[in-house]
N, C-alpha and C. Protein backbone atom coordinates (compact mmCIF):
# COMPACT_ATOMS: atom_id res chain seq x y z
N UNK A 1 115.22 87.99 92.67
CA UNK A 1 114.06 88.72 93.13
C UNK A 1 113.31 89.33 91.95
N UNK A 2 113.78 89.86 91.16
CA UNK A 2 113.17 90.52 89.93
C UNK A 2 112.65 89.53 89.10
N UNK A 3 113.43 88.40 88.77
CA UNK A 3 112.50 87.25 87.89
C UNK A 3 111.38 87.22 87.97
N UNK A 4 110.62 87.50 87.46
CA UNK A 4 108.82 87.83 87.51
C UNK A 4 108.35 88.07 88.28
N UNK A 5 108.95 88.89 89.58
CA UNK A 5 108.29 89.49 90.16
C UNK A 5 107.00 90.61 89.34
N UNK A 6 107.43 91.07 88.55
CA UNK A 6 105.98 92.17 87.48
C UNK A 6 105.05 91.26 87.36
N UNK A 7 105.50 90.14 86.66
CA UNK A 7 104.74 89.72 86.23
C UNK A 7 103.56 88.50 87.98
N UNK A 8 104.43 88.25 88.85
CA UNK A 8 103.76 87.80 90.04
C UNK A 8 102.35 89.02 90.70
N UNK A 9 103.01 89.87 90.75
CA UNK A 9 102.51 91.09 91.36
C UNK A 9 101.18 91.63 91.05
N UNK A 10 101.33 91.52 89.82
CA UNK A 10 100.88 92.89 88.38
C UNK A 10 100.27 92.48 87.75
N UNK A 11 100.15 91.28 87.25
CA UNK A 11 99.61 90.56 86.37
C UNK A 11 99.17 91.49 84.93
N UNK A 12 99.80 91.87 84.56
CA UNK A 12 99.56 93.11 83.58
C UNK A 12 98.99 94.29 84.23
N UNK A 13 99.02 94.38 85.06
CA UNK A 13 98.65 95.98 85.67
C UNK A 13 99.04 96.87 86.08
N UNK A 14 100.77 96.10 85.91
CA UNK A 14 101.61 97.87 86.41
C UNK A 14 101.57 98.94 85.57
N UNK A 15 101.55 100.22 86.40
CA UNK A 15 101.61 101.07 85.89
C UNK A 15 102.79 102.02 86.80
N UNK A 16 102.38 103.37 85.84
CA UNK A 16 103.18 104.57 86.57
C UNK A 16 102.71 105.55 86.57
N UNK A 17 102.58 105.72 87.90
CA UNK A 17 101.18 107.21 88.32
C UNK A 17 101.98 108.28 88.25
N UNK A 18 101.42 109.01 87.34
CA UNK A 18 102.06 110.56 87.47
C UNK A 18 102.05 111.12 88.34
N UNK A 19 100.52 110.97 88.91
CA UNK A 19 99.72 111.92 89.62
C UNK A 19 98.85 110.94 90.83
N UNK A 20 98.28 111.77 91.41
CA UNK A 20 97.39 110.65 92.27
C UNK A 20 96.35 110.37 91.29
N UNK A 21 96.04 110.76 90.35
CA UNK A 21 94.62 110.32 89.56
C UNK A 21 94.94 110.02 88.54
N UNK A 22 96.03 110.18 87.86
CA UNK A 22 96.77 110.04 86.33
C UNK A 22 97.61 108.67 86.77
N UNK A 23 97.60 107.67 85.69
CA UNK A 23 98.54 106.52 85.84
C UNK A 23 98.59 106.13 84.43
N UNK A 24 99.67 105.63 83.90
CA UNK A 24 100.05 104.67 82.80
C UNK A 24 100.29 103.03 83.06
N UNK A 25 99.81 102.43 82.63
CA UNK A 25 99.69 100.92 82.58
C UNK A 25 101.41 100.64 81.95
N UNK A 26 101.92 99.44 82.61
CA UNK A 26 102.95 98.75 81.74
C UNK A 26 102.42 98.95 80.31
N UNK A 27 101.02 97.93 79.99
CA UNK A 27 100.91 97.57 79.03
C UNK A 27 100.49 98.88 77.53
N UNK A 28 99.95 99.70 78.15
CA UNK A 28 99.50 101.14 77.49
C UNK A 28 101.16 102.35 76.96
N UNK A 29 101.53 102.06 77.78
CA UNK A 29 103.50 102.61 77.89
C UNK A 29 104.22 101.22 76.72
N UNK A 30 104.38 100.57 76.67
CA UNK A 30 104.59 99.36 75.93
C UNK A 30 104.02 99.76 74.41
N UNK A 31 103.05 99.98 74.45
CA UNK A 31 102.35 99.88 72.99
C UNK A 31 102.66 101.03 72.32
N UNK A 32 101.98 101.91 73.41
CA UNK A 32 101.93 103.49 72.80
C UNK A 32 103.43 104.16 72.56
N UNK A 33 104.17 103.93 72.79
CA UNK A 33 105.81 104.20 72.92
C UNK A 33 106.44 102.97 72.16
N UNK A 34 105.62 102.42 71.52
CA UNK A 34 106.62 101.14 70.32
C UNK A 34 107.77 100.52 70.68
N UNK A 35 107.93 100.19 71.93
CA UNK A 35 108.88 99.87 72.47
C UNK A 35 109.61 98.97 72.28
N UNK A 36 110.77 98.46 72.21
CA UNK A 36 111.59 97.10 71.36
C UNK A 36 111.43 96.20 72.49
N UNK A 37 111.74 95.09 72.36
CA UNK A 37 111.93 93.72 73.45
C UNK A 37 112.80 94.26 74.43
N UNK A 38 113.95 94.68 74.23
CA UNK A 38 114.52 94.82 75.06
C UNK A 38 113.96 96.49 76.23
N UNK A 39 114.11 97.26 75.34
CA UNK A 39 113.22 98.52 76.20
C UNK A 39 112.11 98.21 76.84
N UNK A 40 110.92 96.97 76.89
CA UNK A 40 110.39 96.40 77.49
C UNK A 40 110.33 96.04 78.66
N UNK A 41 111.46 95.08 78.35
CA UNK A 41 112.37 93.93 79.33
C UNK A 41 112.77 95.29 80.68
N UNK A 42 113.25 96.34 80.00
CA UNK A 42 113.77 96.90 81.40
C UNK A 42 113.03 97.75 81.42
N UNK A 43 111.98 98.06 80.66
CA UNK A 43 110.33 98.64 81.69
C UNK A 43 110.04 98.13 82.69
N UNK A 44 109.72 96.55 82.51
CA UNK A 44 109.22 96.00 83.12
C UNK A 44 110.53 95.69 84.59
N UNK A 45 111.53 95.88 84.70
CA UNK A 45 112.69 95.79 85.56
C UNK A 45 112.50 96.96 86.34
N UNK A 46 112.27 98.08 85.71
CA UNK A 46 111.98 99.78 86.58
C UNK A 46 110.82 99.28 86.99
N UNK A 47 109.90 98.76 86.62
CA UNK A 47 108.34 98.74 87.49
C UNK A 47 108.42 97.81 88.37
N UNK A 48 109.06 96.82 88.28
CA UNK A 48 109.09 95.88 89.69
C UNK A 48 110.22 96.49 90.34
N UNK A 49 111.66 97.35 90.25
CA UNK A 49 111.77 97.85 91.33
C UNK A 49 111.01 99.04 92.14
N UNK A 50 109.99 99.69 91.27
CA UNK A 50 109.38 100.22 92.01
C UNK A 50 108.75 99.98 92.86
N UNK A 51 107.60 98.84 92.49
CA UNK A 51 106.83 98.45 93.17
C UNK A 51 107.55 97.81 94.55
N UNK A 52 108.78 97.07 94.69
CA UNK A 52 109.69 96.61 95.90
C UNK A 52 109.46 97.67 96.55
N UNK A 53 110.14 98.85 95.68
CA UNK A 53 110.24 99.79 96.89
C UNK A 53 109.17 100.46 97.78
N UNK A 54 108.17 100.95 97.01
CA UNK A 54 106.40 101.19 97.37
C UNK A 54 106.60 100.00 98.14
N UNK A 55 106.51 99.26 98.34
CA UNK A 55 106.14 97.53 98.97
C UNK A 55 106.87 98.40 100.30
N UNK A 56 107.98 97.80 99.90
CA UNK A 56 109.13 98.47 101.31
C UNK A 56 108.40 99.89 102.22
N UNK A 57 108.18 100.58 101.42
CA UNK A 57 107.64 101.96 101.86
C UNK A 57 106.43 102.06 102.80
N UNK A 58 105.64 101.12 101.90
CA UNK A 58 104.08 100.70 102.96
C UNK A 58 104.73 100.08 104.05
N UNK A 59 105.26 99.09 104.62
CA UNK A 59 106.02 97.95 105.72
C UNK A 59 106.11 98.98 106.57
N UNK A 60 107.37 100.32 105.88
CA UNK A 60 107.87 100.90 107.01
C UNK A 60 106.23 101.82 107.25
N UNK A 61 105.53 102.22 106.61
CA UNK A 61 104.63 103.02 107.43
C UNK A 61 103.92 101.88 108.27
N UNK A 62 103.28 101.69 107.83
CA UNK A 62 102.63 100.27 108.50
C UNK A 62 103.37 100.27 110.12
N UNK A 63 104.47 100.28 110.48
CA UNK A 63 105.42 100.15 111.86
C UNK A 63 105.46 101.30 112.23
N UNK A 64 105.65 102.29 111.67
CA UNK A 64 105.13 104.42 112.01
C UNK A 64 103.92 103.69 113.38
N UNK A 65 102.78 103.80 112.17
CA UNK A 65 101.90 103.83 112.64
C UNK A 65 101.35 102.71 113.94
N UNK A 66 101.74 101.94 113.86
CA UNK A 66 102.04 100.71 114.70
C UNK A 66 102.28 101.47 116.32
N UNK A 67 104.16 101.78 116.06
CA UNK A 67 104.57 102.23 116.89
C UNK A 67 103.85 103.58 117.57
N UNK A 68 103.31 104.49 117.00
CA UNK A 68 103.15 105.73 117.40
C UNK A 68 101.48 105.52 118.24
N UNK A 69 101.05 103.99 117.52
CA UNK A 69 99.33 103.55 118.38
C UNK A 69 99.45 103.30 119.92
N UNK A 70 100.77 102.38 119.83
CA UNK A 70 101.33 101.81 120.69
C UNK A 70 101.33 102.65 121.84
N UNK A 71 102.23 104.05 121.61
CA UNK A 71 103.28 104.99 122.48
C UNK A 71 101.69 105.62 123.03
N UNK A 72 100.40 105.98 122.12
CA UNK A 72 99.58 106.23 122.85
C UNK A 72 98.91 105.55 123.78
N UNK A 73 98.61 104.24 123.74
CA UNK A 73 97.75 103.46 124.44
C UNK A 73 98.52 103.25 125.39
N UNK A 74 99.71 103.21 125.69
CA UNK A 74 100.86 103.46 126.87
C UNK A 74 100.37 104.21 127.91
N UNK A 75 99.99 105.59 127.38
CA UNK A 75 99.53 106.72 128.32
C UNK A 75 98.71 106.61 129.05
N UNK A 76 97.55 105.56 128.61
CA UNK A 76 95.95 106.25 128.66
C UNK A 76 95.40 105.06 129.55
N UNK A 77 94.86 105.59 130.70
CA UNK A 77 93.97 104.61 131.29
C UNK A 77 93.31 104.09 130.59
N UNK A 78 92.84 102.77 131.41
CA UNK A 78 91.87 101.82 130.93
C UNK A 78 90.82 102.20 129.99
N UNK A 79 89.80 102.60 130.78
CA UNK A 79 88.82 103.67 129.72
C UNK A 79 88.97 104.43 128.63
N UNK A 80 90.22 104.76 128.77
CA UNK A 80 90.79 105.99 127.76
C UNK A 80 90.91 104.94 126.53
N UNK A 81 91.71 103.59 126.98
CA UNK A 81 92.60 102.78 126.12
C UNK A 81 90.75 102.34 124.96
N UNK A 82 90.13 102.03 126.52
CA UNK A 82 88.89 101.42 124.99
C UNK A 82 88.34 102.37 124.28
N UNK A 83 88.27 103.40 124.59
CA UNK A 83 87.62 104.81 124.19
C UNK A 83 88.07 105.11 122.73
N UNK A 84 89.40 104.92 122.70
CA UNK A 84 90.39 105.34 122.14
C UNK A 84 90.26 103.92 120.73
N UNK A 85 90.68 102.85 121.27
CA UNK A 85 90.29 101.52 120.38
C UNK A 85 88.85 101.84 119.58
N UNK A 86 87.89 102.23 120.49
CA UNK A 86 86.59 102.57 119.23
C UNK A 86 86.95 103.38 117.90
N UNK A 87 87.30 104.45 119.30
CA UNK A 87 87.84 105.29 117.60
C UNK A 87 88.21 105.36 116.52
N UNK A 88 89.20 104.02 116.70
CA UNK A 88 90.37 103.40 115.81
C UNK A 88 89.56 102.31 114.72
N UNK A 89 88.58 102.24 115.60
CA UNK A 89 87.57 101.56 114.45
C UNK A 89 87.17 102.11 113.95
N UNK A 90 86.37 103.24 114.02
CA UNK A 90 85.93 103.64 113.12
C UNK A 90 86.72 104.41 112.04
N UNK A 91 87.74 104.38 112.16
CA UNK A 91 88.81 105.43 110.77
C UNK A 91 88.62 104.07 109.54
N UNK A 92 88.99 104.98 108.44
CA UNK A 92 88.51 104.47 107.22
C UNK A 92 89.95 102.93 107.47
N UNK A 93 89.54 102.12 106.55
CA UNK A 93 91.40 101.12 105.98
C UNK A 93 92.13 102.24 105.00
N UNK A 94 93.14 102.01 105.87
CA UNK A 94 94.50 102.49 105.03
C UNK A 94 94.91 101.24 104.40
């Protein structure tokens, strides 16, 4: 699974967000930190298991939210149900 997965994914663009607005690039962390081949090698091993896991993390929200659309439109009369579907259009993409 890890065999180039970074490099499938990422195409040189992983990074590691500090912050929601702050991020470091693989490639910027790599340079700026003089890093040897091997300290590299398992940069790049920590950033694709991250990204699995983020991956994993979105899936399970993704089914949260799924499920919890679901449990409402259960409730709600007809009208309610399309009423309710507009709405859902108009919210931004997650």
């Amino acid at each position: 699974m890890r065999a180039g997965l970074h490099d499938k994914m990422h195409r040189g663009t992983s990074y590691w967000r500090d912050s929601k607005t702050q991020f470091f690039s693989y490639d910027k962390l790599r340079k700026d930190l003089d890093l040897t081949a091997e300290q590299s090698q398992r940069l790049k091993t920590i950033l694709d298991d991250f990204a699995k896991y983020h991956e994993d993390l979105e899936t399970q929200m993704e089914d949260v939210r799924a499920t919890g659309k679901n449990r409402i439109v259960q409730m709600l009369t007809p009208p309610q149900r399309q009423r309710f579907e507009q709405l859902c259009n108009q919210l931004p993409a997650q």
